[in-house]
C-alpha atoms as a PDB file:
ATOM      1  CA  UNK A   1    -103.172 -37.970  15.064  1.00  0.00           C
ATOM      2  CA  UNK A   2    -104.051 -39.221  18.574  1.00  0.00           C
ATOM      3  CA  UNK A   3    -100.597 -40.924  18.728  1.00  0.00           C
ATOM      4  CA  UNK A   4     -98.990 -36.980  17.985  1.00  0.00           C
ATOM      5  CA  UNK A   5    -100.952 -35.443  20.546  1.00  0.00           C
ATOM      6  CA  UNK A   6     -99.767 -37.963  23.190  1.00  0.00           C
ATOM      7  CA  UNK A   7     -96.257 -37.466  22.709  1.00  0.00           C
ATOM      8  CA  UNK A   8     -96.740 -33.592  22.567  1.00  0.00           C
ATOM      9  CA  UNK A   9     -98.784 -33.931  25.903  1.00  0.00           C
ATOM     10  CA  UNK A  10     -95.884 -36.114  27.270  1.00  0.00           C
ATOM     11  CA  UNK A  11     -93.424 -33.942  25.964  1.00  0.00           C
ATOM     12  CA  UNK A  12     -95.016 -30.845  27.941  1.00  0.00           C
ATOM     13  CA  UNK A  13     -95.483 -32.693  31.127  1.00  0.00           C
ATOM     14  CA  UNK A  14     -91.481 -33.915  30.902  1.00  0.00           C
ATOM     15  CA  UNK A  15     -90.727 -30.357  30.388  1.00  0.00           C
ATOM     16  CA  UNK A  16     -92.535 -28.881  32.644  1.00  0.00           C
ATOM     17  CA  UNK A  17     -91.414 -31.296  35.368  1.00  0.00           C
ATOM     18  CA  UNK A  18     -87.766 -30.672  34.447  1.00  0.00           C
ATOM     19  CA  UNK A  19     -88.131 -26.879  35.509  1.00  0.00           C
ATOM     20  CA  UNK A  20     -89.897 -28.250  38.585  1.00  0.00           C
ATOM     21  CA  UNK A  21     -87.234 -30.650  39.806  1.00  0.00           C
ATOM     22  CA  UNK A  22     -83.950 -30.643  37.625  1.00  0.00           C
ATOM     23  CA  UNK A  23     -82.800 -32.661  34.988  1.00  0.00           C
ATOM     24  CA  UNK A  24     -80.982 -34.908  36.935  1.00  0.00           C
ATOM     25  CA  UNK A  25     -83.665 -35.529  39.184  1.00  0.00           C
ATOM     26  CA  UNK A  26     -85.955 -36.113  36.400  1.00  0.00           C
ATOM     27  CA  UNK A  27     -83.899 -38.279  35.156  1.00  0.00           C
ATOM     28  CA  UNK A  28     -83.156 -40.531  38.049  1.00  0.00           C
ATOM     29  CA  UNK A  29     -87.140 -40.614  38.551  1.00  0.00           C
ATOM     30  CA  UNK A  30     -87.169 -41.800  35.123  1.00  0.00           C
ATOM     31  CA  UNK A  31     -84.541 -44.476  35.495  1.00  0.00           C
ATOM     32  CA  UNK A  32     -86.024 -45.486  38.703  1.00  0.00           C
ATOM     33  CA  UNK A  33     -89.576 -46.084  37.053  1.00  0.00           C
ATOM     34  CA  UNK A  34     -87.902 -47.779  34.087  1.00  0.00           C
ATOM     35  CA  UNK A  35     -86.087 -50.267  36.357  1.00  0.00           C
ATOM     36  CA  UNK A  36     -88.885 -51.090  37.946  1.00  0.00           C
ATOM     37  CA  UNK A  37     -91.013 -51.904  34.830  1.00  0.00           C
ATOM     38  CA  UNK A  38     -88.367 -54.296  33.742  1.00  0.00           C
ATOM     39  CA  UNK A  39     -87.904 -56.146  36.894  1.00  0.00           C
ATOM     40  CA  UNK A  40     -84.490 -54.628  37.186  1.00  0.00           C
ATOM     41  CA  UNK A  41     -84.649 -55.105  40.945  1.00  0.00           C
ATOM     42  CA  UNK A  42     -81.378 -55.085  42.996  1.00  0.00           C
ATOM     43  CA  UNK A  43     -79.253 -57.637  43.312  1.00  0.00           C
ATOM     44  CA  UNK A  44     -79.941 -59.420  46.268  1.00  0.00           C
ATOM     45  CA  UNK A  45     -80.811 -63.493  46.941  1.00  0.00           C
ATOM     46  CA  UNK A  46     -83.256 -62.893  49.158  1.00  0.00           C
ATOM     47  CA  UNK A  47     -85.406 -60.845  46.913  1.00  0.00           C
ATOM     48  CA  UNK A  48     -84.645 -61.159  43.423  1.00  0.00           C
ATOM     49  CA  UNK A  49     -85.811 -64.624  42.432  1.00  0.00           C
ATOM     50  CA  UNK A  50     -82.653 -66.789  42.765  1.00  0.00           C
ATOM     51  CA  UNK A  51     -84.221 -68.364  45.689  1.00  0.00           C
ATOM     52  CA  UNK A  52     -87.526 -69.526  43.416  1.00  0.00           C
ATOM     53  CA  UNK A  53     -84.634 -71.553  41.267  1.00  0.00           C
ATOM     54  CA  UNK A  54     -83.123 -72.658  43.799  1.00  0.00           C
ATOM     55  CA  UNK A  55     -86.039 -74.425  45.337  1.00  0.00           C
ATOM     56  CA  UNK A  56     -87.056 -75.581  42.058  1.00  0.00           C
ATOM     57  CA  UNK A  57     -83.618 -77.011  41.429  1.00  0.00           C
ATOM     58  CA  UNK A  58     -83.797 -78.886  45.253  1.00  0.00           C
ATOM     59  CA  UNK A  59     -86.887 -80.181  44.007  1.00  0.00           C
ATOM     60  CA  UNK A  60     -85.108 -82.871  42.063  1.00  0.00           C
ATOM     61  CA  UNK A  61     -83.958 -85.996  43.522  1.00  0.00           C
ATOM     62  CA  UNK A  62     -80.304 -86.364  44.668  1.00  0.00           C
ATOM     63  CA  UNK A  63     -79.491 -82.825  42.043  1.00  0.00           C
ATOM     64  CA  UNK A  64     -76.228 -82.047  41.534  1.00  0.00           C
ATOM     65  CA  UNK A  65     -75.569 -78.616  42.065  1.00  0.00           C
ATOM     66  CA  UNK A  66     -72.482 -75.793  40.508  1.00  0.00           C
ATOM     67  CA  UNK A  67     -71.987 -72.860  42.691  1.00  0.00           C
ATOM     68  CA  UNK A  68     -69.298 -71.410  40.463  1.00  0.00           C
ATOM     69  CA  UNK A  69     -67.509 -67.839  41.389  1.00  0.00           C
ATOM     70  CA  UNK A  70     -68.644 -69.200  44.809  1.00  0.00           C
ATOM     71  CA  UNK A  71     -66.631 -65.879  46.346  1.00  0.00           C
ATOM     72  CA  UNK A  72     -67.726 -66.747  50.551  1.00  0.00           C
ATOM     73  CA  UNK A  73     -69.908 -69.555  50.016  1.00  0.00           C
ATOM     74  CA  UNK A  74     -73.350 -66.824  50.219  1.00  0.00           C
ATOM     75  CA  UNK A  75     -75.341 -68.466  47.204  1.00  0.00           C
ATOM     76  CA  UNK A  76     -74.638 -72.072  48.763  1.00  0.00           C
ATOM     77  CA  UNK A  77     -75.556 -71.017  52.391  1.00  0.00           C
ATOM     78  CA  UNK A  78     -78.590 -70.101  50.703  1.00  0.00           C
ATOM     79  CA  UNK A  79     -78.732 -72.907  49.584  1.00  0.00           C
ATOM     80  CA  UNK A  80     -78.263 -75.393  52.052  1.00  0.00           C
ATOM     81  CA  UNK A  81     -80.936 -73.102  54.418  1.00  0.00           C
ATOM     82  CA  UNK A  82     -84.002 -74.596  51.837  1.00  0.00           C
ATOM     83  CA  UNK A  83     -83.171 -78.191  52.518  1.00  0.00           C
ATOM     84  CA  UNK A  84     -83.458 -79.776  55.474  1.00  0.00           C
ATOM     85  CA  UNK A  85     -81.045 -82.982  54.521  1.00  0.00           C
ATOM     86  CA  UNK A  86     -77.700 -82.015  52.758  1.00  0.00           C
ATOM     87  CA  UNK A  87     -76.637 -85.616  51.938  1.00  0.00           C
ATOM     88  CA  UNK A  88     -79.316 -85.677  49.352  1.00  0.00           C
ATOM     89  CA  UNK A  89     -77.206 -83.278  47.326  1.00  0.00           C
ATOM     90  CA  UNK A  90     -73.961 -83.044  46.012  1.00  0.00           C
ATOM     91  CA  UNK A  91     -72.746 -79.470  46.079  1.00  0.00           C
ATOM     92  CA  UNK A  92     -69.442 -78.489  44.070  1.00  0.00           C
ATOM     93  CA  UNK A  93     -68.455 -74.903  44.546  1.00  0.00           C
ATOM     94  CA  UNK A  94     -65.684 -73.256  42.569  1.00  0.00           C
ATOM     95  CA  UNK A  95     -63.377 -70.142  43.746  1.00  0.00           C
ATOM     96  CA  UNK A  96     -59.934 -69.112  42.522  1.00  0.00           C
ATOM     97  CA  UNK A  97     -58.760 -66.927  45.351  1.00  0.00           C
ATOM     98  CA  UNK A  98     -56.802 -68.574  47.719  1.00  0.00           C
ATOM     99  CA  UNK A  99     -58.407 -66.621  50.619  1.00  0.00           C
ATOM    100  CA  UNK A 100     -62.481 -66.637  49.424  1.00  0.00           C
ATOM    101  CA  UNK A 101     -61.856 -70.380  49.172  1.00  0.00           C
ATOM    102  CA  UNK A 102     -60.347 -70.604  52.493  1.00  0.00           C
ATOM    103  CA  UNK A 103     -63.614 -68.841  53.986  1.00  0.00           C
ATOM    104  CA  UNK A 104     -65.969 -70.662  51.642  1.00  0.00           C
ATOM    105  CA  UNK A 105     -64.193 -73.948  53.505  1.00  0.00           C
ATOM    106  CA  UNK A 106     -64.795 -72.718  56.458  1.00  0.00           C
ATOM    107  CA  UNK A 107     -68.497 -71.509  55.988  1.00  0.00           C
ATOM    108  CA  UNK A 108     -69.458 -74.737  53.895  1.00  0.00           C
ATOM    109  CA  UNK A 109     -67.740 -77.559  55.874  1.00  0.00           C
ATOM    110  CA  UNK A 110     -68.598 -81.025  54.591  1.00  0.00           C
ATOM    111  CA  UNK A 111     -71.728 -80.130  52.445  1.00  0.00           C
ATOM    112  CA  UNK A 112     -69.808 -79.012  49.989  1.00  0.00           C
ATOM    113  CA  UNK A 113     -66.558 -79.598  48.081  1.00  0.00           C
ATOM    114  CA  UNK A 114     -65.115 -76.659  47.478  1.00  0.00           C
ATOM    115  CA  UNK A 115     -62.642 -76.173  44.285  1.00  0.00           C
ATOM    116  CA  UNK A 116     -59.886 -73.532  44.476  1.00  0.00           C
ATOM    117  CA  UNK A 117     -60.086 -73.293  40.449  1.00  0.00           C
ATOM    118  CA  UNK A 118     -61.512 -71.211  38.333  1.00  0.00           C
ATOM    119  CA  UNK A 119     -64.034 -72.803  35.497  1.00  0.00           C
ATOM    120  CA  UNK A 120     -62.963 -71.350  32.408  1.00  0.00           C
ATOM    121  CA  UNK A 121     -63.342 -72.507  28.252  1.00  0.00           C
ATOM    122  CA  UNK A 122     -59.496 -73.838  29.093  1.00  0.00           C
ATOM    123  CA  UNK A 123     -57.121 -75.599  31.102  1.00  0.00           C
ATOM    124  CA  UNK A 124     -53.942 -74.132  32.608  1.00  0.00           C
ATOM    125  CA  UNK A 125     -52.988 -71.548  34.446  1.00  0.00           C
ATOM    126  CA  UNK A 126     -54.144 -67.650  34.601  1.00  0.00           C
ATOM    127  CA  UNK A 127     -54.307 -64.677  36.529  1.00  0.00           C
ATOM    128  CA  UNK A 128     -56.857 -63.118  38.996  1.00  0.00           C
ATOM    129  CA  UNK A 129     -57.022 -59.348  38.831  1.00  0.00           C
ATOM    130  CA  UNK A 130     -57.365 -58.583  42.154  1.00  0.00           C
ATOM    131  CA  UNK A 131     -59.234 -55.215  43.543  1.00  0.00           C
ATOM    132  CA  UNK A 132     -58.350 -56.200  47.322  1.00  0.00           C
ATOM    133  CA  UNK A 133     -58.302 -59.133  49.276  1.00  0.00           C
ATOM    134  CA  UNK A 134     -61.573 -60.995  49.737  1.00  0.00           C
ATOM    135  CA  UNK A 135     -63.096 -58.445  46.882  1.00  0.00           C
ATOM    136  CA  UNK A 136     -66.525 -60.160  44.977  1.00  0.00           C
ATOM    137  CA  UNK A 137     -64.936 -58.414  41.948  1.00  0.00           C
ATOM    138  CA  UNK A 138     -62.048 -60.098  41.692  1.00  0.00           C
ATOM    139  CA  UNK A 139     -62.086 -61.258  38.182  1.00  0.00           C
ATOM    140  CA  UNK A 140     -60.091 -62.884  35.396  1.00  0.00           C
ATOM    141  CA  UNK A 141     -61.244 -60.197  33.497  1.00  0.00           C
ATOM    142  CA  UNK A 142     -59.116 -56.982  33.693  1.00  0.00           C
ATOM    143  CA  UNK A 143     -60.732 -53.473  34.337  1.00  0.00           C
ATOM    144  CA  UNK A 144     -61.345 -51.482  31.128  1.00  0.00           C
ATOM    145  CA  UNK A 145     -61.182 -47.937  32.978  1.00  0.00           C
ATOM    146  CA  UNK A 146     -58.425 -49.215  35.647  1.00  0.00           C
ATOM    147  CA  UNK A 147     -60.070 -47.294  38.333  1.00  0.00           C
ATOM    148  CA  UNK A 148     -60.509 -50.298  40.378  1.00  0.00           C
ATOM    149  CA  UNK A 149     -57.318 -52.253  39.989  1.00  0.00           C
ATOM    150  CA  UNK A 150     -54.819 -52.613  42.382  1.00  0.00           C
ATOM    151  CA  UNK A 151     -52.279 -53.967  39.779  1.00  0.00           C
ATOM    152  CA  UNK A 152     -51.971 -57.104  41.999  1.00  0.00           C
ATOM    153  CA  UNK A 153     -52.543 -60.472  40.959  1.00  0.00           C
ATOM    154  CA  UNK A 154     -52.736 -64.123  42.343  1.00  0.00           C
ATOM    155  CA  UNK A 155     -51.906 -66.653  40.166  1.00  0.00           C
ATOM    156  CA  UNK A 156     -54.919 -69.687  39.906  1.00  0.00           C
ATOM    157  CA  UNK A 157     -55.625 -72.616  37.766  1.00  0.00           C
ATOM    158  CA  UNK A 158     -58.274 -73.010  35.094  1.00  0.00           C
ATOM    159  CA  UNK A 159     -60.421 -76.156  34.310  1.00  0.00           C
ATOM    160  CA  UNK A 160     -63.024 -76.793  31.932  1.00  0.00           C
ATOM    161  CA  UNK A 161     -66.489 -78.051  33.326  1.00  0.00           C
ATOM    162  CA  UNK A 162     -66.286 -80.726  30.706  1.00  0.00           C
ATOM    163  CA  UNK A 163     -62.726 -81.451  32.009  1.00  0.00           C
ATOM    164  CA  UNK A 164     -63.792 -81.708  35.368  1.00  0.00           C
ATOM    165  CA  UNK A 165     -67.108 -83.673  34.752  1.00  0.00           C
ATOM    166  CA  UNK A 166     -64.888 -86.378  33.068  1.00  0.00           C
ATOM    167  CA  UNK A 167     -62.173 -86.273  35.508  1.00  0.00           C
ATOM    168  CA  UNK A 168     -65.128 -86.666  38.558  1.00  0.00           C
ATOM    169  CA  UNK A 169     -67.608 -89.461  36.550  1.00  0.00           C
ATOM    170  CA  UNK A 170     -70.497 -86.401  36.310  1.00  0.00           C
ATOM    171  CA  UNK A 171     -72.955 -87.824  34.152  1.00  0.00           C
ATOM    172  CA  UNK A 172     -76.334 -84.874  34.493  1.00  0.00           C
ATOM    173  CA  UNK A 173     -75.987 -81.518  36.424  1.00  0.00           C
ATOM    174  CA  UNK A 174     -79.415 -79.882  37.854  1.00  0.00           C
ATOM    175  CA  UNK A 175     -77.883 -76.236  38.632  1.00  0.00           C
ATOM    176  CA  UNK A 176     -75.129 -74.107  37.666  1.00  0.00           C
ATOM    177  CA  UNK A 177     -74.922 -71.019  38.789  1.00  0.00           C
ATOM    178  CA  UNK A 178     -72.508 -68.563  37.408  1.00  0.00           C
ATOM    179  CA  UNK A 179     -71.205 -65.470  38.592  1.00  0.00           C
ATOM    180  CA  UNK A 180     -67.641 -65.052  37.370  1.00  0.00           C
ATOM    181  CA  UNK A 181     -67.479 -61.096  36.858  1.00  0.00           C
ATOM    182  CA  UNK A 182     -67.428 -60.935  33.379  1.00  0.00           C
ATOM    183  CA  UNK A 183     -65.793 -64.180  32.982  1.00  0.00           C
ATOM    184  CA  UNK A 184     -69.308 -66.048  32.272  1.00  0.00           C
ATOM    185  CA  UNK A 185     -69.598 -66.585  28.936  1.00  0.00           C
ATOM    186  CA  UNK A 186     -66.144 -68.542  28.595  1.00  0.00           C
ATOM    187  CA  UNK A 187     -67.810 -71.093  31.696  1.00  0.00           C
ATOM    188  CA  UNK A 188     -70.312 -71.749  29.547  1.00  0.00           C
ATOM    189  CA  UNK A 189     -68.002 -72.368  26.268  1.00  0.00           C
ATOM    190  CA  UNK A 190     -65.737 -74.751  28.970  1.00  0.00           C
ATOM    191  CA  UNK A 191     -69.199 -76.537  29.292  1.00  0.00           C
ATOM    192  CA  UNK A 192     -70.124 -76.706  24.997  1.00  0.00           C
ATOM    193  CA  UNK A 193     -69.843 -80.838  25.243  1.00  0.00           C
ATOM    194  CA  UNK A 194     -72.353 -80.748  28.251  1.00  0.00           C
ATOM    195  CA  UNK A 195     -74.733 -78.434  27.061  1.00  0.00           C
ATOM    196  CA  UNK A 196     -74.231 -80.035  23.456  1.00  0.00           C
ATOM    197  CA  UNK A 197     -75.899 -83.176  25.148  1.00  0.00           C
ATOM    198  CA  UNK A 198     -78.299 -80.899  27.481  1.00  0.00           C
ATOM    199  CA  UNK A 199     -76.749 -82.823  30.498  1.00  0.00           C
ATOM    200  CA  UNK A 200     -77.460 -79.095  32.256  1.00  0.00           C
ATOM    201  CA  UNK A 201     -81.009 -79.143  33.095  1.00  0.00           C
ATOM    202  CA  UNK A 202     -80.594 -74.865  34.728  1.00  0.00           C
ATOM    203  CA  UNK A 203     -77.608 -72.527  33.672  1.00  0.00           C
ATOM    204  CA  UNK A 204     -77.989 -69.356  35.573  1.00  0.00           C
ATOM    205  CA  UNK A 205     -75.338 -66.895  34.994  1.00  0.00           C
ATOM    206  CA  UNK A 206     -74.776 -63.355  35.933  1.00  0.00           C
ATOM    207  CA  UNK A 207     -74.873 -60.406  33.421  1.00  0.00           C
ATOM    208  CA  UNK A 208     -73.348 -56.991  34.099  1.00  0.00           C
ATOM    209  CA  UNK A 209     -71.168 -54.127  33.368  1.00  0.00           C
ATOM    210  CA  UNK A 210     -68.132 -56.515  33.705  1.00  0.00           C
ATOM    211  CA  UNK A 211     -69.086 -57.989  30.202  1.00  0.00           C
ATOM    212  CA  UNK A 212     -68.485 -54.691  28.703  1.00  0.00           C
ATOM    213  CA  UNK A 213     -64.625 -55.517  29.946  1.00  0.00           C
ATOM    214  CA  UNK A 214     -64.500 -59.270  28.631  1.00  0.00           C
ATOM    215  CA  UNK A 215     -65.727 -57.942  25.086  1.00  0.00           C
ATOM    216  CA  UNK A 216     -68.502 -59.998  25.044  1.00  0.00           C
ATOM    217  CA  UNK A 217     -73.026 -59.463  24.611  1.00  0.00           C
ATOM    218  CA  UNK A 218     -75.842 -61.208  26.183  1.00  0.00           C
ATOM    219  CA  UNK A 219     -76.624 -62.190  22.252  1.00  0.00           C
ATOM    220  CA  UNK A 220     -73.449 -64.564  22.784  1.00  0.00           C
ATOM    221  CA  UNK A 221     -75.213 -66.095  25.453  1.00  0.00           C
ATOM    222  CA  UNK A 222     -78.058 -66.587  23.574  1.00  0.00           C
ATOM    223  CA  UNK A 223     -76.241 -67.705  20.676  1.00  0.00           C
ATOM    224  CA  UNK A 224     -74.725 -70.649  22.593  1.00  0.00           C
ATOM    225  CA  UNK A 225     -77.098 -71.360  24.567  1.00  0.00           C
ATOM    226  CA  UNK A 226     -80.289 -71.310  22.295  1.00  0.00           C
ATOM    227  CA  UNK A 227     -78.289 -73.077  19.848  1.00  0.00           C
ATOM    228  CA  UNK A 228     -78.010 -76.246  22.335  1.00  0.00           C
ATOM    229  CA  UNK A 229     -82.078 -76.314  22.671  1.00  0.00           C
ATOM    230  CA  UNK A 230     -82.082 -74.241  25.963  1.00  0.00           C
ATOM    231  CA  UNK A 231     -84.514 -71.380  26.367  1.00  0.00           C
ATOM    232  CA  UNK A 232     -83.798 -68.210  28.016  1.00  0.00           C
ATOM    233  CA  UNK A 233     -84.815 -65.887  30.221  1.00  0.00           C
ATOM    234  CA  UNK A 234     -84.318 -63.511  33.161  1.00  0.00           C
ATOM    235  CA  UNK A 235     -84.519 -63.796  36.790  1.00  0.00           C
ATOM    236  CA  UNK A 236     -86.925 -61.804  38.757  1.00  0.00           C
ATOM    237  CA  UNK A 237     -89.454 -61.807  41.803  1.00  0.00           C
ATOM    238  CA  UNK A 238     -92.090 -62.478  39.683  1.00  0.00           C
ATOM    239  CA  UNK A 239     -90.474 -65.343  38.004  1.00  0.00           C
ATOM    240  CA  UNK A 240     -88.507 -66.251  34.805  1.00  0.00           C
ATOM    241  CA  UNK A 241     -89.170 -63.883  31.638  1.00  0.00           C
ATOM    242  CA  UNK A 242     -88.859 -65.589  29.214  1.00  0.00           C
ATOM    243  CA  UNK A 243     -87.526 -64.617  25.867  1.00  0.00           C
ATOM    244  CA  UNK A 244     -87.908 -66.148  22.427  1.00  0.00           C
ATOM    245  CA  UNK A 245     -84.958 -64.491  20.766  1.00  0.00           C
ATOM    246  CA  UNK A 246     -82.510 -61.710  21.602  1.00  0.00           C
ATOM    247  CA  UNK A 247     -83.531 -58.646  21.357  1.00  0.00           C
ATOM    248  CA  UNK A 248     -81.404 -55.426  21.419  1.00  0.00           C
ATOM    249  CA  UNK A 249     -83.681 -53.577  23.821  1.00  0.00           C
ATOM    250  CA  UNK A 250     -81.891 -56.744  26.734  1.00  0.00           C
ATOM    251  CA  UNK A 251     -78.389 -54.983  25.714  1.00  0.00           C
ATOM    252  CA  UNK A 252     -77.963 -52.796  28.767  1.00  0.00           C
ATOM    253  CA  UNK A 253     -75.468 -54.060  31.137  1.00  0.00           C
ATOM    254  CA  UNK A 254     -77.983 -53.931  33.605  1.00  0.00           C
ATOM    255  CA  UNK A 255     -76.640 -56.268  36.618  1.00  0.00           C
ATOM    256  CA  UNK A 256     -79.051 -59.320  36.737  1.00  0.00           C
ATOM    257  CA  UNK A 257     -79.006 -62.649  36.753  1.00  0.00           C
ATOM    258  CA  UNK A 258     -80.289 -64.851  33.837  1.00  0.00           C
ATOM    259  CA  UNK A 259     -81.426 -68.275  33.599  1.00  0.00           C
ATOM    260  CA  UNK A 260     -81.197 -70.871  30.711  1.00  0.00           C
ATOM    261  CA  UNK A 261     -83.292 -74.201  30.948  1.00  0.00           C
ATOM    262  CA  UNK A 262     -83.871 -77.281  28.880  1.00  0.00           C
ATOM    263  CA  UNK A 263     -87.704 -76.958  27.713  1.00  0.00           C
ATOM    264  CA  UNK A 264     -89.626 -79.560  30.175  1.00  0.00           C
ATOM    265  CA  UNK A 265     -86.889 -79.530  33.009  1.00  0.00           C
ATOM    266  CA  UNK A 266     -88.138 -76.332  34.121  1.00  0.00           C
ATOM    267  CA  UNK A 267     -91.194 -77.760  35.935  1.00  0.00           C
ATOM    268  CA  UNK A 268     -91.902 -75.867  38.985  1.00  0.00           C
ATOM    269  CA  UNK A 269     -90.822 -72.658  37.943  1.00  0.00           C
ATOM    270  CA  UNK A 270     -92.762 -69.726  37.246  1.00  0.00           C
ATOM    271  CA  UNK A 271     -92.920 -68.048  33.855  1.00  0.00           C
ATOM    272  CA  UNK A 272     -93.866 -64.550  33.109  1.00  0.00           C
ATOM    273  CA  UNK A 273     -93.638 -62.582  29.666  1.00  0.00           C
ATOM    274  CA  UNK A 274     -92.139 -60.218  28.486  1.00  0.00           C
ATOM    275  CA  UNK A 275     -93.321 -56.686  27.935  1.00  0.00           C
ATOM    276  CA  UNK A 276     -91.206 -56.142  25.035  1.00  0.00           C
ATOM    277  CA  UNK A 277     -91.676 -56.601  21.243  1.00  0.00           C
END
């Protein structure tokens, strides 16, 4: 009974502030409130909690650190600003284009080793769909809609992370960060033998409309990832929210970045809840 009259009372306050203001109005205010309940904040370094595991990944001794879809280098810069002695890391960043890999050089200079490959779940060669020159959307992943392609391409070379671990002797990795537009998942399916022995103590990867145009859901993340020991959650000011399972109410394509972590290797970070079921 008291549970009816609240949604009538809601429902006459919703109308009543559509005729006030619009529909479309309305329903931006609407969005805008939702977003902020669920810590879908925009999608900037600074702000958005990717600096909190970064620090907490610094924290380590001597980490080794993935900056993969490195684009010009930003996330690394970022960094490189929190420590104070770069020859206490090792810092591999990987970028297909020929030209952000020329400016990530540039930016990075010698602390960091910058790849021009693209990490993959194979080896060989591919194509980059490029939007323009220098673009952060340039992608392995073509556009559904095709509103955005150029119809140009660049061809690059793949690698597996657990090709290039054994090729380069890499034994544990403290941080990966992925941000592959779209391409994501299949990085972390290049990585199955190092995750399989939880030799990556912080996946963070980046989940967006793009995955809509790979074919492929955050419950595939969580499938592959959950089913290697990690636990996973999302990244926001607050901290990590955490997740015990996937849920379809996380299924929105809502650009954010998410973070998976071997239970007791996430010391340092903050944890938050959920506010869902």
């Amino acid at each position: 009974m008291i549970r009816d009259m609240r949604h009538k009372t809601l429902k006459a306050i919703t109308h009543a502030t559509e005729r006030l203001v619009g529909r479309p109005r309305l329903a931006k205010l609407a969005r805008l409130v939702t977003d902020e309940v669920r810590l879908d904040v925009q999608n900037d370094l600074t702000t958005n909690g990717e600096s909190i595991v970064q620090e907490v990944a610094l924290s380590s001794a001597a980490p080794v650190i993935l900056d993969v879809g490195a684009h010009y280098g930003e996330w690394s810069v970022s960094l490189l600003s929190q420590t104070g002695d770069s020859n206490r890391l090792t810092l591999h960043l990987f970028e297909p284009s020929a030209h952000s890999a020329a400016q990530a050089k540039s930016v990075i200079g010698a602390q960091g080793e910058v790849h021009q490959l693209a990490l993959s779940d194979r080896s060989g060669e591919g194509s980059l769909q490029i939007v323009h020159e220098g673009a952060g959307s340039n992608s392995v992943v073509p556009f559904t809609d095709g509103e955005r392609a150029s119809g140009q391409t660049e061809t690059i070379a793949f690698i597996t992370l657990d090709g290039f671990c054994t090729e380069r002797g890499i034994d544990r990795i403290r941080l990966m960060k992925v941000d592959a537009e779209g391409h994501d998942l299949a990085v972390m399916r290049g990585a199955e033998r190092m995750l399989g022995r939880q030799a990556i103590d912080l996946v963070q990867f980046e989940y967006n409309l793009r995955w809509i145009d790979a074919r492929v859901f955050l419950l595939d993340a969580f499938q592959l990832l959950q089913g290697h020991g990690y636990r996973v959650g999302k990244v926001t000011p607050r901290g990590i929210e955490v997740y015990e399972r996937w849920h379809p109410e996380l299924e929105k394509f809502v650009e954010g970045n998410y973070l998976a972590f071997v239970p007791g290797r996430e010391v340092g970070l903050p944890l938050i809840s959920w506010w869902g079921p």
